[in-house]
C-alpha atoms as a PDB file:
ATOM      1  CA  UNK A   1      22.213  24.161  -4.276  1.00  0.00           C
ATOM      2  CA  UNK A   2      25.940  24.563  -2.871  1.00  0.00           C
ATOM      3  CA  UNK A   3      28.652  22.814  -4.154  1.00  0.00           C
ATOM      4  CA  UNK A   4      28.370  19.202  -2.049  1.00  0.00           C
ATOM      5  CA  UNK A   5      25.038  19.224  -3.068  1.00  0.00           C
ATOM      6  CA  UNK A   6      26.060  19.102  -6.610  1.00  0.00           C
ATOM      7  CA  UNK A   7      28.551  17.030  -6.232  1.00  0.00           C
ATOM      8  CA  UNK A   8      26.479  14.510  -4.459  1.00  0.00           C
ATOM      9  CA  UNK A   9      23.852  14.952  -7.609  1.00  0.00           C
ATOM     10  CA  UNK A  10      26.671  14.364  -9.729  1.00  0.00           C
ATOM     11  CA  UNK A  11      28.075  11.696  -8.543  1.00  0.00           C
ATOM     12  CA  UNK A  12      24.023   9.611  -8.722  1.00  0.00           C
ATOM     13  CA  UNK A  13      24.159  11.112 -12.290  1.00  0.00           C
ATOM     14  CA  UNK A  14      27.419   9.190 -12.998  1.00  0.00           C
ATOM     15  CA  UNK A  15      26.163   6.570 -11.421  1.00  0.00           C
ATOM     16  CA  UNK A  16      23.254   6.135 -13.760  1.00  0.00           C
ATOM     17  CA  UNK A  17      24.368   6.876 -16.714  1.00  0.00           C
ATOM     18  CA  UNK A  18      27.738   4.761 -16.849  1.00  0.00           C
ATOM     19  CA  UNK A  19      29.339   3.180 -13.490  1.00  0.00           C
ATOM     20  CA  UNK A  20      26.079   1.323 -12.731  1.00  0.00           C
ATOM     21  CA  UNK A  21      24.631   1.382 -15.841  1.00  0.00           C
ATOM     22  CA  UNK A  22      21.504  -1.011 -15.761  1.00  0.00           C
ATOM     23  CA  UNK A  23      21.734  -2.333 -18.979  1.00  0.00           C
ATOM     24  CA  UNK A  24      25.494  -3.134 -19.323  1.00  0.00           C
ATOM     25  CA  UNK A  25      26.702  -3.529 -15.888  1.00  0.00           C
ATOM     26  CA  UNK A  26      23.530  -4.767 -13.721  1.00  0.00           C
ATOM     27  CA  UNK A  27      22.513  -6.857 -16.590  1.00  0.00           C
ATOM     28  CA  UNK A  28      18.708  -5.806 -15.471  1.00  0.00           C
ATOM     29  CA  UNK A  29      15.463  -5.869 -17.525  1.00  0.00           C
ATOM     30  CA  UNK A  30      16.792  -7.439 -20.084  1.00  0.00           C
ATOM     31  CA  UNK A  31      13.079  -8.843 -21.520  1.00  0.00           C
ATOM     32  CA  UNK A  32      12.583  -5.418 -22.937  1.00  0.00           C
ATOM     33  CA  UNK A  33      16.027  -4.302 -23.982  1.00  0.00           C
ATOM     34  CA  UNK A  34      16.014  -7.553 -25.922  1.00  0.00           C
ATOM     35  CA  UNK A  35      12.633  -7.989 -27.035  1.00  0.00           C
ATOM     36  CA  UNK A  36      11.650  -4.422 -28.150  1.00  0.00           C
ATOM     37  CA  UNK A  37      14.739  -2.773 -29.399  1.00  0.00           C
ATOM     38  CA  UNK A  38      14.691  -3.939 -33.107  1.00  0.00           C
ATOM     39  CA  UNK A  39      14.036  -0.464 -34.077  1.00  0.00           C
ATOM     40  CA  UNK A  40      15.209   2.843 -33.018  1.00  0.00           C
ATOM     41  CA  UNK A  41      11.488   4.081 -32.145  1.00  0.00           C
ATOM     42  CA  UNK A  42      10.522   1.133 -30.280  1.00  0.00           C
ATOM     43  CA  UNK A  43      13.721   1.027 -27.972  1.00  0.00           C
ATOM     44  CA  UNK A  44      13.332   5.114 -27.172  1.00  0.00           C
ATOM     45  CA  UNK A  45       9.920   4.739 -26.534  1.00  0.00           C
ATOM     46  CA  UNK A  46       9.652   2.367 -23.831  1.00  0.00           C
ATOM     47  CA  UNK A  47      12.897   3.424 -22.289  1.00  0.00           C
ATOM     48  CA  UNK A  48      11.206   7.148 -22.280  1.00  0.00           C
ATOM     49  CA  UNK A  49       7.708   5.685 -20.730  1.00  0.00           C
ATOM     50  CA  UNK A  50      10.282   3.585 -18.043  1.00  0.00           C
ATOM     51  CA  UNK A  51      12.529   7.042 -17.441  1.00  0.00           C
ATOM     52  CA  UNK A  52       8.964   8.801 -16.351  1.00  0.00           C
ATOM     53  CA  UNK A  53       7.980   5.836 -14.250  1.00  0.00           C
ATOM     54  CA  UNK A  54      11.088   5.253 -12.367  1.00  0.00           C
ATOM     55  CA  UNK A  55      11.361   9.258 -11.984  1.00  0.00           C
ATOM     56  CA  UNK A  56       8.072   9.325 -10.816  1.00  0.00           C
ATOM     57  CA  UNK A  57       7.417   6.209  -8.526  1.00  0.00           C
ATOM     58  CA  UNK A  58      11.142   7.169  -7.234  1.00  0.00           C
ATOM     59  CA  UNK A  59       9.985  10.626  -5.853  1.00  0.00           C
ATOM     60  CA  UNK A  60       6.699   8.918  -4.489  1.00  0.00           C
ATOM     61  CA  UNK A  61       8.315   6.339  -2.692  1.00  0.00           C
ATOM     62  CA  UNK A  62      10.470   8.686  -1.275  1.00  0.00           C
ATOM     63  CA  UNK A  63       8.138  11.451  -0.100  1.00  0.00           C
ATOM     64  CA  UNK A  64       5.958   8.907   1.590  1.00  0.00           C
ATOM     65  CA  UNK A  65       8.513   6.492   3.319  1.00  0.00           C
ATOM     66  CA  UNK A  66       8.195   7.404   6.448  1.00  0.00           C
ATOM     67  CA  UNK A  67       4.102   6.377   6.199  1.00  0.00           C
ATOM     68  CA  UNK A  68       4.933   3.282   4.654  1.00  0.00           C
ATOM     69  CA  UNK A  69       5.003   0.147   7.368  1.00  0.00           C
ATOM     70  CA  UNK A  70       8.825  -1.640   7.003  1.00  0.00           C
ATOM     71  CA  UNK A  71       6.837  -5.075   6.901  1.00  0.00           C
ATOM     72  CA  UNK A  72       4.442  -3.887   4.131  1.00  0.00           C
ATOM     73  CA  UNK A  73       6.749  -1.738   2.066  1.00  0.00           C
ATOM     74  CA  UNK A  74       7.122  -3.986  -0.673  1.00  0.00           C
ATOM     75  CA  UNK A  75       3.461  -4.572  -2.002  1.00  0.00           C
ATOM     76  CA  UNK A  76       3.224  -0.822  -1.235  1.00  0.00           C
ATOM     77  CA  UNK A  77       5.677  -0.157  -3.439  1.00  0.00           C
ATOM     78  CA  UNK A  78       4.698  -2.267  -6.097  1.00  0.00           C
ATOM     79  CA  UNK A  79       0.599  -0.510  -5.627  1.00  0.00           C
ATOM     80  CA  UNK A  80       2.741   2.832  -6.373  1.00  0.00           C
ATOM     81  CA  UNK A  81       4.333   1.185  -9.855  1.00  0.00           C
ATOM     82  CA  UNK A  82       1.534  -0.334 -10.930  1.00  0.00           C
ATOM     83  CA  UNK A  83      -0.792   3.009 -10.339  1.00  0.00           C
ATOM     84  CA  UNK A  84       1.873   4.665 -12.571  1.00  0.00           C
ATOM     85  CA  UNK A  85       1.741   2.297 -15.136  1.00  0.00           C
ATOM     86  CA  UNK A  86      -1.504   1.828 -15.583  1.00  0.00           C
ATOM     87  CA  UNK A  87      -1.711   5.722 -15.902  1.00  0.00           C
ATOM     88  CA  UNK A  88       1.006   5.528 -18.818  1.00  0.00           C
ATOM     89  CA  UNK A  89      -0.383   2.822 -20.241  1.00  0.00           C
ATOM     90  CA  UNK A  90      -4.280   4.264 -20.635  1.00  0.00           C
ATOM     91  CA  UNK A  91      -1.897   7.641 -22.047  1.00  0.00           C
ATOM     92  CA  UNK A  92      -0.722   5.450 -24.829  1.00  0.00           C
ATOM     93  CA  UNK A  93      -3.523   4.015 -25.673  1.00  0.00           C
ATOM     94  CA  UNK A  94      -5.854   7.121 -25.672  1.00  0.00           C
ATOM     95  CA  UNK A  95      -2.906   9.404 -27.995  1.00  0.00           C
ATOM     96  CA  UNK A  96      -0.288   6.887 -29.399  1.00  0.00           C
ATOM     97  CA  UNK A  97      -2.330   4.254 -30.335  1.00  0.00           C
ATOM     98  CA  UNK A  98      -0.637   2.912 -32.920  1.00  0.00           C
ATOM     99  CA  UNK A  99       2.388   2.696 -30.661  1.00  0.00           C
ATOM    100  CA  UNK A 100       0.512   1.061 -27.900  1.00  0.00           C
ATOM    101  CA  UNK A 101      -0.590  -1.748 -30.367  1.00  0.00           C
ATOM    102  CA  UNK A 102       2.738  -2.367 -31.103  1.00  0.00           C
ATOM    103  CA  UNK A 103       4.852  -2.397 -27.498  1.00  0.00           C
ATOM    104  CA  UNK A 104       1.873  -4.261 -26.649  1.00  0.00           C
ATOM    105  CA  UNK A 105       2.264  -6.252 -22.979  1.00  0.00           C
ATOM    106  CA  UNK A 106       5.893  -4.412 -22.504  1.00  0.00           C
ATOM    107  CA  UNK A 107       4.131  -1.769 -21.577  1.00  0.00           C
ATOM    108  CA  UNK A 108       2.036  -2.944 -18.911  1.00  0.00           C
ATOM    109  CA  UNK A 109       5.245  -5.155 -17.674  1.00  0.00           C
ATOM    110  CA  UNK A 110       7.580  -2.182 -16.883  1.00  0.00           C
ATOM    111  CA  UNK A 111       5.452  -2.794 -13.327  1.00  0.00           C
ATOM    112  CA  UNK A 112       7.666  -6.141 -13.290  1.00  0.00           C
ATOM    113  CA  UNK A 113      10.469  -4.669 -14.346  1.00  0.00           C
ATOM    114  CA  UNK A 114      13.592  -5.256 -11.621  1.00  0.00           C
ATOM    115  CA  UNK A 115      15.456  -2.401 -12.508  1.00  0.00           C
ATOM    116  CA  UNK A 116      11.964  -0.120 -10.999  1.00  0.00           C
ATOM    117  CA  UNK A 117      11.391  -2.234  -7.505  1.00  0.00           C
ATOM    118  CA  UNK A 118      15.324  -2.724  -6.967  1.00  0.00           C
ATOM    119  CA  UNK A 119      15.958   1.459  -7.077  1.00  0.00           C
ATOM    120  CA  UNK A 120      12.930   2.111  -4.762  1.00  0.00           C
ATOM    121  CA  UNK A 121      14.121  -0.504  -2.585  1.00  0.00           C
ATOM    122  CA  UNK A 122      17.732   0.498  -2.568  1.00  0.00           C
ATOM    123  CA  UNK A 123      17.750   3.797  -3.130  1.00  0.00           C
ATOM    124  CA  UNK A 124      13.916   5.720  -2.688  1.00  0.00           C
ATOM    125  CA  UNK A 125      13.013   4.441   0.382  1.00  0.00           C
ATOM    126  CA  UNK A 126      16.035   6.074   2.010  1.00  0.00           C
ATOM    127  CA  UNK A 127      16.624   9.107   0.350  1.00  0.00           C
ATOM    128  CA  UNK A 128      14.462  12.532  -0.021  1.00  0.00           C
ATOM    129  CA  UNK A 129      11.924  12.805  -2.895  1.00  0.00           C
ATOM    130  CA  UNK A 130      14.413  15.356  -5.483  1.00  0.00           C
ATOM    131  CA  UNK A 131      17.221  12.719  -4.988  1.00  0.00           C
ATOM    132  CA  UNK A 132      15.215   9.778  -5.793  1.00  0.00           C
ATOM    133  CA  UNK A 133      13.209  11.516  -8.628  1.00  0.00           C
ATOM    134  CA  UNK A 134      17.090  12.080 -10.286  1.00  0.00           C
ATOM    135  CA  UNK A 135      18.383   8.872  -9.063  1.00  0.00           C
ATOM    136  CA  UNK A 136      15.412   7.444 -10.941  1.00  0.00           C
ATOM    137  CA  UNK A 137      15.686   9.410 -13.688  1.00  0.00           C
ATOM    138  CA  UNK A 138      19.390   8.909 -14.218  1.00  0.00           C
ATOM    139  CA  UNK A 139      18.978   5.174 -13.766  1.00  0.00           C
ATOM    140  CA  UNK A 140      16.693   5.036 -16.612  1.00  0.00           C
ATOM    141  CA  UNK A 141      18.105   7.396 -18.759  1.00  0.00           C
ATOM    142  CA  UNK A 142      21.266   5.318 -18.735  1.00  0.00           C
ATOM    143  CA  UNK A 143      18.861   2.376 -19.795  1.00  0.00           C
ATOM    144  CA  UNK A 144      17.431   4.857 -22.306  1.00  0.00           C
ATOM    145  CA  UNK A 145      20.657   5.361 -24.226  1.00  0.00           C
ATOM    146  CA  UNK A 146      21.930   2.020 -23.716  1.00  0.00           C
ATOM    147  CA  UNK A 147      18.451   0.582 -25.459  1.00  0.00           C
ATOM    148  CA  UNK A 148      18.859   3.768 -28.396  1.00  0.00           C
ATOM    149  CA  UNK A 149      22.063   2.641 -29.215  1.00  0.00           C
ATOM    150  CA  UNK A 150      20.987  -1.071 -29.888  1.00  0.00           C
ATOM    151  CA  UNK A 151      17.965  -0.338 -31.477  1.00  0.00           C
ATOM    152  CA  UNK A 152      19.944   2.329 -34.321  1.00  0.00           C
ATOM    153  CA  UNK A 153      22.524  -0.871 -34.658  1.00  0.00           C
ATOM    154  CA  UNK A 154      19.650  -3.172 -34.872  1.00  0.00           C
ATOM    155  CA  UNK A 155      17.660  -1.488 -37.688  1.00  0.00           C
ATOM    156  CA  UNK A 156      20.562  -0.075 -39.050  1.00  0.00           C
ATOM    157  CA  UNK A 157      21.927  -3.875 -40.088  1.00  0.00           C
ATOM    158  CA  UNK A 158      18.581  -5.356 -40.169  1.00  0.00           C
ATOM    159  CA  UNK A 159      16.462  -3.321 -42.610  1.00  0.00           C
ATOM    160  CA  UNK A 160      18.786  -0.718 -43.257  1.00  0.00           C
ATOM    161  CA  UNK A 161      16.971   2.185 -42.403  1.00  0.00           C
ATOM    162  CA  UNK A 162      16.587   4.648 -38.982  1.00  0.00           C
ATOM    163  CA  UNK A 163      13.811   5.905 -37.582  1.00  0.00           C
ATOM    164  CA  UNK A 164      11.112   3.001 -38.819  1.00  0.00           C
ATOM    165  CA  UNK A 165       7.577   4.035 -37.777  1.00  0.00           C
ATOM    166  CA  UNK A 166       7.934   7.527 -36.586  1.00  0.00           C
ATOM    167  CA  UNK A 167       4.911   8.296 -38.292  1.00  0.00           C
ATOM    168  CA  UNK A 168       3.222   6.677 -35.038  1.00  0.00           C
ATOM    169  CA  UNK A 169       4.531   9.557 -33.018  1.00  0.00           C
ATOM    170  CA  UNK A 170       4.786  12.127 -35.602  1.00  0.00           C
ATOM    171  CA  UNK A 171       1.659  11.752 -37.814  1.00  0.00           C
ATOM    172  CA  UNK A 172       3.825  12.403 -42.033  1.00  0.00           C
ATOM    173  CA  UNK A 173       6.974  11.313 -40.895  1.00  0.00           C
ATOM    174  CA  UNK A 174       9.032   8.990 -42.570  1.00  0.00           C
ATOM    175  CA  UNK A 175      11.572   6.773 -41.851  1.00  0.00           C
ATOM    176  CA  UNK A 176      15.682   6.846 -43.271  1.00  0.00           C
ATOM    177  CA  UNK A 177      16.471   4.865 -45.924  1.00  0.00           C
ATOM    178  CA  UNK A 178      20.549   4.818 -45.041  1.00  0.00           C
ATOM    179  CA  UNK A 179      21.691   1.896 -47.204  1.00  0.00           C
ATOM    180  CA  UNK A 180      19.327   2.825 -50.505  1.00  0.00           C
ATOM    181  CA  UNK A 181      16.385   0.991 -51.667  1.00  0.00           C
ATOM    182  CA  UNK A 182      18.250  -1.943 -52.498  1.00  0.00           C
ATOM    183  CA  UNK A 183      19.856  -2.941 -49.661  1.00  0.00           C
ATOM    184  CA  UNK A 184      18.097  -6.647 -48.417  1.00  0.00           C
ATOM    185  CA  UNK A 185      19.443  -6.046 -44.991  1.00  0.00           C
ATOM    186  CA  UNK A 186      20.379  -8.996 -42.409  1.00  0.00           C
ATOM    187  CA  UNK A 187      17.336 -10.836 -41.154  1.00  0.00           C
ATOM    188  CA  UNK A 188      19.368 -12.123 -37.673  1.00  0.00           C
ATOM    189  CA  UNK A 189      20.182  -8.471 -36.510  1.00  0.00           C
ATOM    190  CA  UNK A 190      16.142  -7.653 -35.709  1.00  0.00           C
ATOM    191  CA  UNK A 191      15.864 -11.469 -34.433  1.00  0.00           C
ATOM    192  CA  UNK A 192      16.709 -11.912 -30.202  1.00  0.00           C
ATOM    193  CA  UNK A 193      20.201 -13.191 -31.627  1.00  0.00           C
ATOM    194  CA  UNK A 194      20.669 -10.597 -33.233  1.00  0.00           C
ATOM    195  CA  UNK A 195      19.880  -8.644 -29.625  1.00  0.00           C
ATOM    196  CA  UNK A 196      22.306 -10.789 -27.706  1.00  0.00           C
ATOM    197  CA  UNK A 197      24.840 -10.728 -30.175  1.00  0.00           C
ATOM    198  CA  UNK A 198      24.857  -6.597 -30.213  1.00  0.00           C
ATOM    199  CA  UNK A 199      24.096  -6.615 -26.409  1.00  0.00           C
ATOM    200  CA  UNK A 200      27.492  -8.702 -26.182  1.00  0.00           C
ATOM    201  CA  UNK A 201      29.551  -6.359 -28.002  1.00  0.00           C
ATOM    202  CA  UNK A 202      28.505  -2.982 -26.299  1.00  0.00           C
ATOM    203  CA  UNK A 203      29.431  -4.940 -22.847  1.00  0.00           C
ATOM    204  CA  UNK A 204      32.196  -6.022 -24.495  1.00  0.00           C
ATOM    205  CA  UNK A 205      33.406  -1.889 -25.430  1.00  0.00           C
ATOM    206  CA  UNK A 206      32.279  -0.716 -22.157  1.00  0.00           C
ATOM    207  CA  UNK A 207      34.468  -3.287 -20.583  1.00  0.00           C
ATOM    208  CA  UNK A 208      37.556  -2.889 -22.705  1.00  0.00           C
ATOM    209  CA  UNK A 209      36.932   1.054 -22.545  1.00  0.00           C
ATOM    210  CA  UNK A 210      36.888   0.677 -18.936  1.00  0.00           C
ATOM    211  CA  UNK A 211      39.810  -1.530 -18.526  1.00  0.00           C
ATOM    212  CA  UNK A 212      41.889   0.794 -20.670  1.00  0.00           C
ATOM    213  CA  UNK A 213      41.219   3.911 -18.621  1.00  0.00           C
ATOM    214  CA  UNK A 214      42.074   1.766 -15.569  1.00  0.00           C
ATOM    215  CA  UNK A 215      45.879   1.086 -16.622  1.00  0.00           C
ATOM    216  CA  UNK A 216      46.266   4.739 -17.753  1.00  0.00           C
ATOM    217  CA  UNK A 217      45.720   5.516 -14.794  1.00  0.00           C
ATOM    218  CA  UNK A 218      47.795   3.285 -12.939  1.00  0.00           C
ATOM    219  CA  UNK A 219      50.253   4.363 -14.736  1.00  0.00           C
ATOM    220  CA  UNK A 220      53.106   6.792 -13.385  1.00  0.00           C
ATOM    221  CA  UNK A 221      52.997   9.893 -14.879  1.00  0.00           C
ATOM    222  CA  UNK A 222      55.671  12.145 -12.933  1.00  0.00           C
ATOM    223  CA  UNK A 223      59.410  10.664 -12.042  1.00  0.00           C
ATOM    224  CA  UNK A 224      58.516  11.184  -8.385  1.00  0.00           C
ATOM    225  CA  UNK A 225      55.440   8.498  -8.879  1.00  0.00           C
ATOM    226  CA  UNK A 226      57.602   6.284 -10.868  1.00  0.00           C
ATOM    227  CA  UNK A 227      59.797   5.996  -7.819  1.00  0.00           C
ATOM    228  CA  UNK A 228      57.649   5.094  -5.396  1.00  0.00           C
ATOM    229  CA  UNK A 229      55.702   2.485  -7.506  1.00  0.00           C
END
């Protein structure tokens, strides 16, 4: 890979993870960022099962575009998710059973799921397979870490504790009780308000993070600049 190649992989990576960010700056799929991140495991777990989806029905998409009738692409696209999903979700069932009882129909609704449909549209369909797979995979880990972070915060203030019900993916594992055993915790923080409210502030600190970088850079740094502004 020579060095515009990386660049150009950088720059979808950047793209992903921050500048576009799904989550806090396309304000997409928010039914399961809201709905399933009251706990830390919950939140990583479908954003990991959505990172292997996108990856994957990214790089399909992609290798067979040029098959794929412009007036049909659509449903065809959709038969691709939905094959995927329905993979994932028989996975779950069959070796994280517990789990799968408890994302229940968010599972099977990642095939609804904008942020999937509007990157193969935008993106896959135009691109080769390797730069949709990471275009895919960077769009959803950016939803990943966005969906991490407000799960922690959730269960955190909620219940006081990290890591509830990792014993569904690791069979003896416990969760962290941070705030002791006699913390009561806040009942609204695991509630959607509580989601809306902590969804609020992270926009919020991206936006204020981003506007301060913004006028540091617009600010003159050598004499000569300060001149000409």
């Amino acid at each position: 890979m020579n060095a515009e190649e990386r660049a150009v992989y950088g720059d979808i990576g950047r793209k992903g993870l921050w500048e576009n960010n799904t989550a806090l700056v396309q304000l997409l799929g928010l039914c399961p960022l809201l709905a399933v991140s009251n706990t830390l495991v919950n939140a990583v777990s479908l954003s990991l099962a959505t990172v292997l989806v996108m990856a994957l029905a990214s790089g399909a998409v992609a290798a067979l575009r040029t098959l794929i009738p412009h007036e049909i692409r659509i449903p065809v696209f959709i038969l691709i998710i939905a094959a995927l999903v329905t993979c994932l979700d028989l996975a779950f069932n069959a070796w994280l059973h517990d789990l799968y009882l408890v994302l229940g129909i968010f599972i099977p609704l990642i095939v609804t799921n904008c942020i999937v449909l509007a990157r193969v549209e935008a993106f896959a369909a135009k691109n080769s397979p390797l730069a949709a797979a990471w275009d895919g995979a960077a769009m959803g880990v950016g939803l990943l870490w966005v969906l991490a972070l407000l799960g922690g915060a959730r269960e955190l203030i909620g219940a006081g504790t990290l890591f509830s019900g990792i014993d569904m993916i690791v069979p003896g594992a416990h969760a962290i009780r941070v705030f002791g055993d006699e913390y009561r915790g806040l009942l609204m923080a695991i509630l959607p308000p509580g989601a809306f409210i902590f969804l609020g502030l992270l926009i919020a600190a991206r936006n204020a993070w981003v506007a301060r970088v913004q006028a540091r850079a617009a600010v003159p740094h050598t004499p000569a600049e300060a001149a000409s502004a």
